[in-house]
Protein backbone atom coordinates (compact mmCIF):
# COMPACT_ATOMS: atom_id res chain seq x y z
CA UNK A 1 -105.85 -176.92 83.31
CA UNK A 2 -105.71 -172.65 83.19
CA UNK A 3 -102.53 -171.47 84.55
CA UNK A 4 -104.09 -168.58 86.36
CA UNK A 5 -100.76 -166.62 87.23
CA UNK A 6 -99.85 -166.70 83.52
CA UNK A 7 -103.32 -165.53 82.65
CA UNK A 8 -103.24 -162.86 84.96
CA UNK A 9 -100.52 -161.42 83.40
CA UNK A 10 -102.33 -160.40 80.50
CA UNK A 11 -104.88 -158.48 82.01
CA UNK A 12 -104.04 -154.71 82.47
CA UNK A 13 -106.74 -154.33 85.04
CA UNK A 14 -104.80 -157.11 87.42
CA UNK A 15 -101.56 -154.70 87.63
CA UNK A 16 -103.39 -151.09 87.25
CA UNK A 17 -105.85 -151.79 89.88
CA UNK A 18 -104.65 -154.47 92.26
CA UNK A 19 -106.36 -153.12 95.41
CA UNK A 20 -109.95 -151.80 96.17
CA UNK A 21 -110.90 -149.67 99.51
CA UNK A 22 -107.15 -151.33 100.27
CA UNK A 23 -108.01 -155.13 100.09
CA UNK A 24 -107.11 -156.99 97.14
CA UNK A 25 -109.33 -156.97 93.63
CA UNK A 26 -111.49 -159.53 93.80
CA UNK A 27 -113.56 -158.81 90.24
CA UNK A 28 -117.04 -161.23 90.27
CA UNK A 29 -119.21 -158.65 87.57
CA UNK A 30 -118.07 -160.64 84.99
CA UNK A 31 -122.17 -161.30 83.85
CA UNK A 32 -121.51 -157.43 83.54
CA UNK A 33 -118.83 -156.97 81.68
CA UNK A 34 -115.16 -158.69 81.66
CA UNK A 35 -111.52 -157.14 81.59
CA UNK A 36 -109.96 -157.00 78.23
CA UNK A 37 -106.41 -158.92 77.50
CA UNK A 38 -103.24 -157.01 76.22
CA UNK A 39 -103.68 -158.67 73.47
CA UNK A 40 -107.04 -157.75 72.54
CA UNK A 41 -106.27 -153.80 73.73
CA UNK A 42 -103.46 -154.21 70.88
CA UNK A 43 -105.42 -155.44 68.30
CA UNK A 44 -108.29 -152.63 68.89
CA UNK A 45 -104.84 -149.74 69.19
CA UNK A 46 -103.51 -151.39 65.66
CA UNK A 47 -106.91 -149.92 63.59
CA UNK A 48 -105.62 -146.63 65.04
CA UNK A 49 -102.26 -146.84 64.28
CA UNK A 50 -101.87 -148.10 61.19
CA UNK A 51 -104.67 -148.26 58.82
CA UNK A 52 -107.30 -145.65 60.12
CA UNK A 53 -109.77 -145.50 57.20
CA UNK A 54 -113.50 -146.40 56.54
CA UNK A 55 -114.09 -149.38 55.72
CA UNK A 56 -115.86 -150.56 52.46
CA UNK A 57 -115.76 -146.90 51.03
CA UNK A 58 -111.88 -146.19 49.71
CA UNK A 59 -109.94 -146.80 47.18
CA UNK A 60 -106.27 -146.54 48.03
CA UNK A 61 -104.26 -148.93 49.75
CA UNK A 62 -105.23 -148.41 53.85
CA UNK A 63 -108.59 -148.59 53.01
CA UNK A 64 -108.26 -152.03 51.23
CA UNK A 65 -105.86 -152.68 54.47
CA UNK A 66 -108.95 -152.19 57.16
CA UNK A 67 -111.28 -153.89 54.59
CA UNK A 68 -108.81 -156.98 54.46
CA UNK A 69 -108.79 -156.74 58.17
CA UNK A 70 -112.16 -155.93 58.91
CA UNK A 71 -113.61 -159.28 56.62
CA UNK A 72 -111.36 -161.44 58.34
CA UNK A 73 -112.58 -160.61 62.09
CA UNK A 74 -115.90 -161.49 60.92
CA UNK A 75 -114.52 -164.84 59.39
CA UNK A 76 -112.81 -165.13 62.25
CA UNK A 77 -116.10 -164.59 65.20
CA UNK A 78 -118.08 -166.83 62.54
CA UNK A 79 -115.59 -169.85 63.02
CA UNK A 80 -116.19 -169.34 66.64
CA UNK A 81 -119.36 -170.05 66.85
CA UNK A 82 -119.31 -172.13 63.71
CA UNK A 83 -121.51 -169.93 61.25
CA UNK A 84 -120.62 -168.95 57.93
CA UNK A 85 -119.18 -165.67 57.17
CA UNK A 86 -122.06 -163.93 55.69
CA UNK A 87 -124.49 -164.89 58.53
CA UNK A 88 -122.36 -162.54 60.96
CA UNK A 89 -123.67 -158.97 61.14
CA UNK A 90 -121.78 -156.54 63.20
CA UNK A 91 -123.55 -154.35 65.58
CA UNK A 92 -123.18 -152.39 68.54
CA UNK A 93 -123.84 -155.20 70.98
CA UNK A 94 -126.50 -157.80 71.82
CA UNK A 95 -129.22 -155.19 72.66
CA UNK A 96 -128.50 -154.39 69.20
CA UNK A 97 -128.38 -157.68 68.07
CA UNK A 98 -131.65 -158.34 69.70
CA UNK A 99 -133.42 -155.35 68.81
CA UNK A 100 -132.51 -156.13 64.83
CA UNK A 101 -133.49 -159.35 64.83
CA UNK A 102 -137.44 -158.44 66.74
CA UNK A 103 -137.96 -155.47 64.29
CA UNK A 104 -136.31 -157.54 61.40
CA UNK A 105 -139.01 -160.39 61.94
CA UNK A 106 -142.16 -158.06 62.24
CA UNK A 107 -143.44 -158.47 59.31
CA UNK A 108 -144.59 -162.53 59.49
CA UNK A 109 -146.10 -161.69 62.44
CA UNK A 110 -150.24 -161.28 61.92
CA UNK A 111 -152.99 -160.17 64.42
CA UNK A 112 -153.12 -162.41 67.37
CA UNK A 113 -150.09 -164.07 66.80
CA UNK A 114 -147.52 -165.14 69.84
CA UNK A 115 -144.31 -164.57 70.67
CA UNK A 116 -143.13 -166.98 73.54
CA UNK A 117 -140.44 -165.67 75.94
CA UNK A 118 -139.69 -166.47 79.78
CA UNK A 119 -140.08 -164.52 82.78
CA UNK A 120 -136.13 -164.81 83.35
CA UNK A 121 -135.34 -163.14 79.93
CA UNK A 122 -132.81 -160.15 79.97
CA UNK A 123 -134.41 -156.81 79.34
CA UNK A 124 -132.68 -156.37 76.08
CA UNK A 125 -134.59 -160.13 75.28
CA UNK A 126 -138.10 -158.52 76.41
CA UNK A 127 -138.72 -155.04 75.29
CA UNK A 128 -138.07 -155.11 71.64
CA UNK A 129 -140.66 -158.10 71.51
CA UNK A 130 -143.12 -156.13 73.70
CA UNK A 131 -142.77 -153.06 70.91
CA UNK A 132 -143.10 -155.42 67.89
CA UNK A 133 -146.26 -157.27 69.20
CA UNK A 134 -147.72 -153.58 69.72
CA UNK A 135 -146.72 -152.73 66.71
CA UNK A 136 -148.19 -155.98 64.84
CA UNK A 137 -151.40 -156.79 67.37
CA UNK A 138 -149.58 -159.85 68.58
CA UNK A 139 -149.32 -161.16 71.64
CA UNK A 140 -146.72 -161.93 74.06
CA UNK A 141 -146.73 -165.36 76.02
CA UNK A 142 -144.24 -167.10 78.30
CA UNK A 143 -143.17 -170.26 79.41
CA UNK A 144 -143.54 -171.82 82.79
CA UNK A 145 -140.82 -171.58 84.91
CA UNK A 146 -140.08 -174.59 87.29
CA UNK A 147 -140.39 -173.91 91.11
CA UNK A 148 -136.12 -173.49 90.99
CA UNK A 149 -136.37 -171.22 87.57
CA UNK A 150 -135.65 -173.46 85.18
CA UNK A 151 -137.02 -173.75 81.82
CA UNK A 152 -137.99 -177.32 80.55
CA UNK A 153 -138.63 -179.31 77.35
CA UNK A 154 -142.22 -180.38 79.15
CA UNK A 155 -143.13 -176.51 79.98
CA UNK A 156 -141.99 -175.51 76.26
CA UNK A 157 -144.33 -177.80 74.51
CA UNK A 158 -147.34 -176.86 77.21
CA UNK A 159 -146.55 -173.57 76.22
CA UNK A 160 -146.46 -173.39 72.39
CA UNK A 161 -150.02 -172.97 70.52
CA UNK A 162 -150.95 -172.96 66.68
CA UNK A 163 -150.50 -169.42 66.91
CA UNK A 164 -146.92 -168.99 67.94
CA UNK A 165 -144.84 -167.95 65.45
CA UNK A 166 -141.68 -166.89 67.40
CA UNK A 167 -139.67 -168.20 70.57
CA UNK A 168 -137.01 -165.79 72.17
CA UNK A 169 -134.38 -167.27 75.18
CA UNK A 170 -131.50 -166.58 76.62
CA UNK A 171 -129.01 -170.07 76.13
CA UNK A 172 -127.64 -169.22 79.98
CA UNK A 173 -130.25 -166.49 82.18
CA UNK A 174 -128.09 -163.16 83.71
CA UNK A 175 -129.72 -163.67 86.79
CA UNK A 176 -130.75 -167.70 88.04
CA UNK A 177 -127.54 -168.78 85.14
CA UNK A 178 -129.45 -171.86 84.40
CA UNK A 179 -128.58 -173.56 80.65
CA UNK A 180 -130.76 -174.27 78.24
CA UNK A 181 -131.22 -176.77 75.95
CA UNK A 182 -131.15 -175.21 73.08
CA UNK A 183 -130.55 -177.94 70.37
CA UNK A 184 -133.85 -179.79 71.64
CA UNK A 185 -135.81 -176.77 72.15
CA UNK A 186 -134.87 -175.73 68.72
CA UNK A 187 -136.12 -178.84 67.33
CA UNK A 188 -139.38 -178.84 69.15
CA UNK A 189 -139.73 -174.65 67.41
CA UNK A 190 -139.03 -176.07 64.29
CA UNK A 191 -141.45 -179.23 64.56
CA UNK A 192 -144.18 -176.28 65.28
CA UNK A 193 -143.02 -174.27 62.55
CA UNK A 194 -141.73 -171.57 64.80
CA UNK A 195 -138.43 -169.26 64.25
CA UNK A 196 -136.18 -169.89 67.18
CA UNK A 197 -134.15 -167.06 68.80
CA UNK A 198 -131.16 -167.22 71.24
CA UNK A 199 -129.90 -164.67 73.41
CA UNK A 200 -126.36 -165.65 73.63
CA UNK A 201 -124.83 -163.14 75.72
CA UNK A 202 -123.98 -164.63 78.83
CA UNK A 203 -123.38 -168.46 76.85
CA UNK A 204 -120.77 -167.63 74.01
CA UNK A 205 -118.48 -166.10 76.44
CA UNK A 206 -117.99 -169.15 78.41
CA UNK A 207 -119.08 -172.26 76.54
CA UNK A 208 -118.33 -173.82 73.52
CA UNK A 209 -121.40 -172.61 70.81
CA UNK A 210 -122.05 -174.30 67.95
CA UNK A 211 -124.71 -172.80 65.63
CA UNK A 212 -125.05 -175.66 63.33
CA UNK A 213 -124.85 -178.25 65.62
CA UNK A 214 -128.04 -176.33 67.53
CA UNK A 215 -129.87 -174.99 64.94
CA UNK A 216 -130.87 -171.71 66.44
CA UNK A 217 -131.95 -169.55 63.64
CA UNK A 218 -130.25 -166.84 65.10
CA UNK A 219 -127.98 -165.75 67.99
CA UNK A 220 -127.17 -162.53 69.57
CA UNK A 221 -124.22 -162.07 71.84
CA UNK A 222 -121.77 -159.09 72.82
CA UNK A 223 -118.04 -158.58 72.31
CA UNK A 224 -117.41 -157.11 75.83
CA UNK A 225 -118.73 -159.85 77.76
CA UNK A 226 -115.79 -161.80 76.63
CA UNK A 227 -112.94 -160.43 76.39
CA UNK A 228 -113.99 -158.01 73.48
CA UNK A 229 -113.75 -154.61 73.82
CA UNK A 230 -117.50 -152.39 74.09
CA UNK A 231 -119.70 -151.20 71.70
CA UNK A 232 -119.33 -154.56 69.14
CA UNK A 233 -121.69 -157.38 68.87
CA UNK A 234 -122.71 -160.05 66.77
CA UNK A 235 -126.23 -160.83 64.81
CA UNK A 236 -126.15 -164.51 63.58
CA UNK A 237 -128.74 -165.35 61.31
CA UNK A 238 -129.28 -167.99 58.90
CA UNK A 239 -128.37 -166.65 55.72
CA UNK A 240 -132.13 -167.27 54.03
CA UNK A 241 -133.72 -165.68 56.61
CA UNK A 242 -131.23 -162.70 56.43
CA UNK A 243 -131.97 -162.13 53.35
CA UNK A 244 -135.36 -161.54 53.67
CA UNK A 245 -135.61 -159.29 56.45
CA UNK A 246 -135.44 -155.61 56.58
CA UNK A 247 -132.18 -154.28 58.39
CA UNK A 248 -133.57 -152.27 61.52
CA UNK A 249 -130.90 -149.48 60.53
CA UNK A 250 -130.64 -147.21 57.20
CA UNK A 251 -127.68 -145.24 56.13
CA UNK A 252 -124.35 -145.26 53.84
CA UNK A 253 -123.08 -148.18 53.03
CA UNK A 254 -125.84 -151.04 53.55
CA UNK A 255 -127.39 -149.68 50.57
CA UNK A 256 -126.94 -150.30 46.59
CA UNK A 257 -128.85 -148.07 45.14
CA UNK A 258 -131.81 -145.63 45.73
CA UNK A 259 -133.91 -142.87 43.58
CA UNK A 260 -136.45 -140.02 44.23
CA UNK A 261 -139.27 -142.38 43.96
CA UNK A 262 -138.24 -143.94 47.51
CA UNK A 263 -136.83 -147.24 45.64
CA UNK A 264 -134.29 -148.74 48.03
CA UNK A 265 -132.19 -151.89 46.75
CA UNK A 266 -129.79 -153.44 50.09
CA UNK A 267 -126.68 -154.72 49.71
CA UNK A 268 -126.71 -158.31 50.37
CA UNK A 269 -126.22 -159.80 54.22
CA UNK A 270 -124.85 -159.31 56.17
CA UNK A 271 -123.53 -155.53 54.31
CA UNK A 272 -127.37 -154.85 54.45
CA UNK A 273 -127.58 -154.65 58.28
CA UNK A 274 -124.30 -153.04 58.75
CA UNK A 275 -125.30 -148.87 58.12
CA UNK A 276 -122.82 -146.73 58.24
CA UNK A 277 -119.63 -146.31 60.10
CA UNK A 278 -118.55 -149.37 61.75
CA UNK A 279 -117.24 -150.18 65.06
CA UNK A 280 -113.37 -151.51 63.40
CA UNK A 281 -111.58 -151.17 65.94
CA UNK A 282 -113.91 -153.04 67.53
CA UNK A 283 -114.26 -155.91 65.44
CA UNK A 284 -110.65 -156.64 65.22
CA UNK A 285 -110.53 -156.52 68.94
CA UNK A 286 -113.56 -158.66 69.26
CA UNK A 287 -111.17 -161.58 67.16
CA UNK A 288 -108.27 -161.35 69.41
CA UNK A 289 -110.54 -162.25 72.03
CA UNK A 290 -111.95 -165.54 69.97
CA UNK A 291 -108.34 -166.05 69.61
CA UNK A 292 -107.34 -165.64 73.23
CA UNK A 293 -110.55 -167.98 74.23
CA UNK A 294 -109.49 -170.35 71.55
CA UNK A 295 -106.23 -170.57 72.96
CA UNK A 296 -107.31 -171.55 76.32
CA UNK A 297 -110.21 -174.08 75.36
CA UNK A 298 -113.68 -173.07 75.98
CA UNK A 299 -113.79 -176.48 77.59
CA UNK A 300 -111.50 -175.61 80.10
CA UNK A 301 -112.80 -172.19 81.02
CA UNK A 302 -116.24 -173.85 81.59
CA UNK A 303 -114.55 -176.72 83.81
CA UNK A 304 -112.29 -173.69 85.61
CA UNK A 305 -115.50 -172.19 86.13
CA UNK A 306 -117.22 -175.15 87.42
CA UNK A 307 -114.77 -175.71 89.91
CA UNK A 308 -114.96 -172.36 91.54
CA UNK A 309 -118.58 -172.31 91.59
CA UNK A 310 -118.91 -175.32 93.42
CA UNK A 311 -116.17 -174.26 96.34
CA UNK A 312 -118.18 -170.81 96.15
CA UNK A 313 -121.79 -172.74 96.34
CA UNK A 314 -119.91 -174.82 99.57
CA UNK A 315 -118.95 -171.60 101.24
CA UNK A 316 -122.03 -169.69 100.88
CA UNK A 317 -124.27 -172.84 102.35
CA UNK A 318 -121.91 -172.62 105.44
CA UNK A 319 -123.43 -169.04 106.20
CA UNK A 320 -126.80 -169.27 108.00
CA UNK A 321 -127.38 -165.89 106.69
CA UNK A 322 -127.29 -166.08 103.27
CA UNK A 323 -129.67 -166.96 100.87
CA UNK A 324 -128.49 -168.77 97.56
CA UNK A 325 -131.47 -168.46 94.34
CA UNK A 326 -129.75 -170.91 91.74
CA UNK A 327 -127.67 -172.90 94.10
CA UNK A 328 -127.87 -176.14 91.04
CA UNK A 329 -127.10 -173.84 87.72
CA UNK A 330 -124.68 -174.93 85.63
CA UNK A 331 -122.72 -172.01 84.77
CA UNK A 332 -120.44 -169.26 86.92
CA UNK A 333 -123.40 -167.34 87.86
CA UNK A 334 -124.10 -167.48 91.67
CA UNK A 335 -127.25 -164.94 93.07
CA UNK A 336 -127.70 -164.52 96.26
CA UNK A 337 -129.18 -162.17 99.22
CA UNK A 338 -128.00 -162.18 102.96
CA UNK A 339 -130.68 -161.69 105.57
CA UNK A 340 -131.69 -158.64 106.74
CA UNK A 341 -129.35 -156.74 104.38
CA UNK A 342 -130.66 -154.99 101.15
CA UNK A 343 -129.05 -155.95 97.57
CA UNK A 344 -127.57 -152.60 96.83
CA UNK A 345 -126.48 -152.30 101.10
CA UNK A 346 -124.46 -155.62 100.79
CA UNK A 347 -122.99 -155.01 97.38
CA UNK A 348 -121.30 -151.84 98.89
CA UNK A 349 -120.14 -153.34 101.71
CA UNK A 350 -118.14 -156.20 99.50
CA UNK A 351 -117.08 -153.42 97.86
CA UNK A 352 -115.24 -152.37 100.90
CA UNK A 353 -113.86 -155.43 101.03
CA UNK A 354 -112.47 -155.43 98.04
CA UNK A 355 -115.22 -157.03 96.04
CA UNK A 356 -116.35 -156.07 93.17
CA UNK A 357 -120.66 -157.51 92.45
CA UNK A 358 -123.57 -156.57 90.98
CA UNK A 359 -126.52 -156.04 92.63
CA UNK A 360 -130.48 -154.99 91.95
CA UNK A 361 -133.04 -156.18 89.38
CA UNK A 362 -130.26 -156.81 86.95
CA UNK A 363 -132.33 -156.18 84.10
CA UNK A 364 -134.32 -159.07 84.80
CA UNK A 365 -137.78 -157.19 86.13
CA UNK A 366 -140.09 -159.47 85.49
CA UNK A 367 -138.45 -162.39 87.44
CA UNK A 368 -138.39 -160.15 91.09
CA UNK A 369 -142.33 -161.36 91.58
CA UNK A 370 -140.80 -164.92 90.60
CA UNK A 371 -138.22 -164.68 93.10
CA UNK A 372 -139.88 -162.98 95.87
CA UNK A 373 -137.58 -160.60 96.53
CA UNK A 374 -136.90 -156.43 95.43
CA UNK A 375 -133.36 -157.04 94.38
CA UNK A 376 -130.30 -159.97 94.63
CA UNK A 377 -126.73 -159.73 94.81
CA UNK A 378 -125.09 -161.40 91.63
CA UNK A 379 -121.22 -162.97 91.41
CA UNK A 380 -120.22 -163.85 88.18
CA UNK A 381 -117.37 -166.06 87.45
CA UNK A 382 -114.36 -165.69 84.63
CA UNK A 383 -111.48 -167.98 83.16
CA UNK A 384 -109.11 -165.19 85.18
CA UNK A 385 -111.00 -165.54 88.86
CA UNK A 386 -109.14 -168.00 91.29
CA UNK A 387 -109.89 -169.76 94.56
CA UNK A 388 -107.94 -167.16 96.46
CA UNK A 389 -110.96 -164.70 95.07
CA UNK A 390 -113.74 -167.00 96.48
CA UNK A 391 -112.33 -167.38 99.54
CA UNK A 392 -111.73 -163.46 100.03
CA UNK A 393 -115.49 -163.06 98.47
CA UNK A 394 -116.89 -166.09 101.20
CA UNK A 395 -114.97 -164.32 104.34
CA UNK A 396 -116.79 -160.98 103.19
CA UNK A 397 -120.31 -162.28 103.26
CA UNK A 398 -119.88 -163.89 106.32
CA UNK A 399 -119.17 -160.38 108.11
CA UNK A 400 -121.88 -158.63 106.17
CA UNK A 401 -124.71 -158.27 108.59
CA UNK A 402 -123.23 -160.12 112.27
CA UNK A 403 -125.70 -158.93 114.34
CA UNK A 404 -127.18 -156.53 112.18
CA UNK A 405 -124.73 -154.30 112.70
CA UNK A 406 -122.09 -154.78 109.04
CA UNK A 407 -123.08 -150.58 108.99
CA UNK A 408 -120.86 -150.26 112.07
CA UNK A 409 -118.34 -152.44 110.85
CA UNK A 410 -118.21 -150.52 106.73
CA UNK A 411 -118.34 -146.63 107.92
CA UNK A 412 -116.12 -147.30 111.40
């Protein structure tokens, strides 16, 4: 069981910014982004404080301090997902992560080639594929969707052809926050001797991820959607295919050695993808938050989350004017429109209630013609949310648009 009130009490945000528009926080954008423990704020402030040097690059005793430090964060975010330390490439987030991995894998790509995707993949999980199959004359195909949005084993092996090479999904979509299978649809990639890549961003943060136990060959997933602090991510990769891809950035550091004659030798992974001046703070931060998950049991944060998504998923059903997208996903994603009231319109008038959503395409553009609709309303449930929130959130959509007249009600 989470002890909420204890948990509470370790999140800045919860005693800075108790109230909005003068009802109490209710904070459901955690797809978005989450709030950040003390404890991970700390361990972000020490790199600051006490040994604020480049890393990899000195020779005196705080730089050996932040290289100490720095190695051990990324032993420490490999453990969490069960990798070994030199498959886990820092970067600047899972856009990043995703972008190095597409540009990394050009090159086995040939003329006519496929890369299979989904129409519910994130943005970040879409455009860097569309750019390398320009780039290499591939093509881009994608997976049937189910009539509720759900990707299936079935639809994945309809959909693969001797000519796909690559297969890109999100473990948990932003927007529908169905699961996928990802251990059997990684077998079935490998059976057709395709490379199998998972967007992790919105699965890491809130279920227990185990990248042997799947066999993904890689994994992309962001600091600050869990805890972390922004501007860190994570590029898993196996370490043999790491080492033969090119690193999508050049500069100090990931380098060994280079001449006038253009001859470039890369430090091995995952140095080689890691150019320039890191995000440390970052990093360390990025471990207190596996540690503060950890702590708490990804099992238990999943079941917390379960629990309020089924009381929220009870509530909504009782309004006649709402309509719920993914009402049977698994995870603390719940998207939703209420009649007769546009996304962005209702999102601002939760936010006078206190509630804090996200609402639009949500990065997610291809899915709207899926969906049928120009924009949704998103909540997004975290290990720190309670059923006190849900009820608050519940009572809120039921006002927005009585009668057609929730204007009246927000600027009155």
């Amino acid at each position: 069981m989470i002890d909420i009130k204890k948990i509470r009490k370790d999140f800045p945000m919860y005693q800075n910014v108790p109230t909005m528009s003068n009802h109490s926080l209710v904070y459901f954008d955690n797809a978005a982004t989450t709030f950040k423990p003390q404890q991970v704020i700390d361990a972000a402030d020490e790199y600051y404080k006490f040994f604020c040097a480049n890393s990899h690059r000195g020779d005196y005793e705080i730089a050996h301090t932040v290289d100490v430090k720095y190695e051990a964060a990324r032993a420490r975010v490999a453990k969490f997902i069960n990798a070994e330390t030199n498959e886990i490439a820092f970067t600047a987030g899972a856009s990043m992560s995703l972008n190095s991995i597409a540009y990394g894998l050009a090159p086995i790509l040939k003329e006519n080639d496929e890369i299979l995707l989904s129409e519910a993949e994130h943005a970040s999980n879409v455009l860097p594929w569309f750019s390398v199959a320009e780039q290499r004359h591939a093509k881009i195909t994608y997976i049937n969707l189910t009539s509720e949005g759900r990707l299936t084993l079935e639809n994945l092996k309809k959909a693969i052809t001797p000519r796909t090479k690559i297969i890109s999904l999100a473990q948990v979509t932003n927007v529908l926050g169905y699961v996928v299978d990802v251990k059997s649809f990684a077998k079935v990639a490998h059976e057709h001797g395709c490379l199998f890549v998972v967007d992790g961003a919105q699965s890491v943060p809130h279920m227990k991820v185990d990248v042997k136990d799947l066999d993904c060959d890689f994994l992309a997933f962001s600091g600050h959607k869990m805890l972390g602090p922004t501007g860190i991510g994570v590029m898993y990769g196996k370490y043999e295919l790491l080492k033969k891809m090119k690193p999508l950035m050049s500069g100090g550091g990931m380098s060994s050695r280079f001449d006038t004659c253009g001859d470039v030798a890369y430090r091995i992974p995952p140095i080689k993808f890691e150019a320039g001046t890191q995000n440390l703070s970052g990093a360390l931060g990025l471990a207190a938050a596996c540690d503060y998950l950890d702590n708490i049991g990804m099992d238990n944060i999943r079941n917390h989350e379960n629990e309020l998504r089924k009381l929220m998923i009870t509530g909504l059903k009782k309004l006649p004017n709402v309509k719920i997208y993914n009402e049977k996903a698994e995870s603390g994603i719940v998207t939703f429109n209420i009649d007769k009231v546009f996304a962005q319109d209702a999102a601002s008038y939760l936010s006078y209630k206190g509630i804090a959503v996200r609402s639009g395409n949500h990065c997610a553009q291809i899915l709207l013609s899926f969906l049928g609709a120009d924009a949704t309303v998103r909540a997004s449930l975290y290990l720190y949310n309670t059923k006190e929130d849900v009820q608050q959130f519940v009572e809120a959509c039921a006002s927005c648009g009585e009668g057609g007249n929730f204007l009246d009600a927000f600027f009155n």
